[in-house]
Protein backbone atom coordinates (compact mmCIF):
# COMPACT_ATOMS: atom_id res chain seq x y z
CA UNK A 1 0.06 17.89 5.82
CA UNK A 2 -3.53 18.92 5.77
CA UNK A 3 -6.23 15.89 5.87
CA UNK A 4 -8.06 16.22 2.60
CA UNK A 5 -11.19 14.59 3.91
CA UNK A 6 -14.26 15.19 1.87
CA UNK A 7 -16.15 16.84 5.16
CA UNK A 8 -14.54 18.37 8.10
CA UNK A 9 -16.29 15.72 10.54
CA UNK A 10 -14.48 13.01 8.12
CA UNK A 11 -11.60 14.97 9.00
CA UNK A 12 -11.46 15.60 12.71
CA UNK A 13 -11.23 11.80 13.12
CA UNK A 14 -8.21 10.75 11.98
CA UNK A 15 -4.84 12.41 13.34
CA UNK A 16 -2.62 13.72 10.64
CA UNK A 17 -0.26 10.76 10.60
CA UNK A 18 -3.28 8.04 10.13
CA UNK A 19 -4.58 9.96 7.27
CA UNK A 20 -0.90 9.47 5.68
CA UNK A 21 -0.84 6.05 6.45
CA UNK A 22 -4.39 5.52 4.69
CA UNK A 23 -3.22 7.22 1.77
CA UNK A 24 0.16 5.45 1.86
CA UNK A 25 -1.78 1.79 2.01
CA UNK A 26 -3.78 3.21 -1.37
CA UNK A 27 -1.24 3.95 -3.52
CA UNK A 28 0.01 0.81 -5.50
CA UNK A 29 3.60 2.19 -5.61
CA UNK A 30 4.37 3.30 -2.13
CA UNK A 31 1.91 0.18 -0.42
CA UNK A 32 4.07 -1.26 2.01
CA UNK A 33 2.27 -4.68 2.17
CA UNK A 34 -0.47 -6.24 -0.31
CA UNK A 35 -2.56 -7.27 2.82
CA UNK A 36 -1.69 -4.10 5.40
CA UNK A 37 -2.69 -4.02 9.27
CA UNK A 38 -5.56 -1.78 10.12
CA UNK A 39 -4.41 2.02 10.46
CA UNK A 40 -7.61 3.03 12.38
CA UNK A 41 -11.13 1.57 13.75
CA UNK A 42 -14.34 3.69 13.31
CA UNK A 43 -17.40 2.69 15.30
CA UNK A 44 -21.18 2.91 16.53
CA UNK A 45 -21.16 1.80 19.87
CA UNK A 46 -25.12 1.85 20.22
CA UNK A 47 -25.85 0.02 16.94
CA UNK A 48 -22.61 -2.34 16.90
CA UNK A 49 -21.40 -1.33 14.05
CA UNK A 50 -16.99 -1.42 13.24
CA UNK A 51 -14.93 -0.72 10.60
CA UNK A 52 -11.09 -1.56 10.73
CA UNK A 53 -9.96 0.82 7.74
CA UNK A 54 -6.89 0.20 6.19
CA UNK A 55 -7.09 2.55 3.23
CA UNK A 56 -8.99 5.50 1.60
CA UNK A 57 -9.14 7.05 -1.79
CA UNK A 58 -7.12 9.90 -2.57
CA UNK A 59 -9.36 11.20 -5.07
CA UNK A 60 -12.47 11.66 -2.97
CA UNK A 61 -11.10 11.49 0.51
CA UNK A 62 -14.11 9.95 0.86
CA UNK A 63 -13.76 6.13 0.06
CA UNK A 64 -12.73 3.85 2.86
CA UNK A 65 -11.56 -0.04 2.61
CA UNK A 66 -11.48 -2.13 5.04
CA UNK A 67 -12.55 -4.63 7.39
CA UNK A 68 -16.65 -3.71 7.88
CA UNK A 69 -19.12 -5.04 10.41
CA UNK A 70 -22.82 -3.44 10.55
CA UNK A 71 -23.46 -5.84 13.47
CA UNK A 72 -25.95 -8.21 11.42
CA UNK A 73 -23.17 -10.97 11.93
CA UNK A 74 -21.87 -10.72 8.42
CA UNK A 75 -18.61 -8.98 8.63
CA UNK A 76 -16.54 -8.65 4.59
CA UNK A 77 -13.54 -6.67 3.80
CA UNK A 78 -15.29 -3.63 1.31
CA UNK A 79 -15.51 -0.23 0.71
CA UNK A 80 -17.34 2.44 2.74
CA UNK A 81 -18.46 5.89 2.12
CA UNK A 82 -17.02 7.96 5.50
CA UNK A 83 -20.27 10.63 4.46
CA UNK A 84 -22.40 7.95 4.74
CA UNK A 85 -21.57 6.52 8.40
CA UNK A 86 -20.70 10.37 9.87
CA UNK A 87 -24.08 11.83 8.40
CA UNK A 88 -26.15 9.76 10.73
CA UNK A 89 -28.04 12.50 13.18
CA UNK A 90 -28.89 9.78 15.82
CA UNK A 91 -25.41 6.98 15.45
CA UNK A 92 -22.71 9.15 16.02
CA UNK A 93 -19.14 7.49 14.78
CA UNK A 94 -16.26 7.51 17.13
CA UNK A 95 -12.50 6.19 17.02
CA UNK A 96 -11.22 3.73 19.19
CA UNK A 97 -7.98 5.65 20.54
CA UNK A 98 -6.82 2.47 22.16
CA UNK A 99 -7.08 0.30 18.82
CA UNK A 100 -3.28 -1.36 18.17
CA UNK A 101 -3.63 -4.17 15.58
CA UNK A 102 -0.72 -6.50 14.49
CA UNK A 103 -2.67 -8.61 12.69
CA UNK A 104 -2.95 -8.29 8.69
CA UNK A 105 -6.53 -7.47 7.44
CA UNK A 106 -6.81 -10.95 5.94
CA UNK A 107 -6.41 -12.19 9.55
CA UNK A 108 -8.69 -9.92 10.92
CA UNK A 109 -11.45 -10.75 8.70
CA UNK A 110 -11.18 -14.54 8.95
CA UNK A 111 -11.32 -14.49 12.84
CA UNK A 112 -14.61 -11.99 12.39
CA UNK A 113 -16.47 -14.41 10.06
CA UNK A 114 -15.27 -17.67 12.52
CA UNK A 115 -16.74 -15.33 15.21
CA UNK A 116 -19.69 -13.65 13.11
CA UNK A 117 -18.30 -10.05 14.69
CA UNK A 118 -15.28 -7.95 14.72
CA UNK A 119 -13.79 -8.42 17.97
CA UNK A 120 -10.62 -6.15 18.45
């Protein structure tokens, strides 16, 4: 499977398997769960900012959904545009490669707005 990501940078941070498993949790017909766990979380460790994605658009390979936090203590379950957080010259975005989440999105993003953060 090749990741379809709207940019190569978009691309080289998801494995293969996420990517599937974002797409998967898009598609109405195959969705395994109406609230799904977190596949992957993005961040910016020097400006705080998360994002537990659970989804992204087939169409554009650029539209994520998920759990988002910009670190302004307001975190909401939205979209996100992957070009938009990747393109930043000085914030670069990395994956957490230890990030294992059991807990549903819906979970997730109650315990962020109790604590005003994401705290994985």
């Amino acid at each position: 499977m090749t990741i379809a990501a709207a940019t190569p940078l978009i691309a080289k941070l998801f494995t293969e398997t996420e990517w599937s498993q974002l797409l998967k949790n898009a598609d109405p017909a195959t969705r395994e769960r109406a609230d799904p766990v977190p596949v992957v979380t993005l961040l910016t460790p020097h400006a705080d900012c998360v994002w537990l994605l659970t989804e992204i658009d087939p169409e554009d390979g650029n539209t994520a959904f998920g759990l988002c936090d910009l670190g302004m203590g307001e975190p909401e379950i939205g979209s996100v545009s992957l070009t938009e957080i990747t393109n930043h010259p000085i914030l670069p975005v990395y994956k957490d490669l230890n990030f294992r989440s059991f807990k549903t999105l819906s979970e997730l993003a109650a315990e962020a707005r109790a604590a005003r953060q994401i705290a994985v």
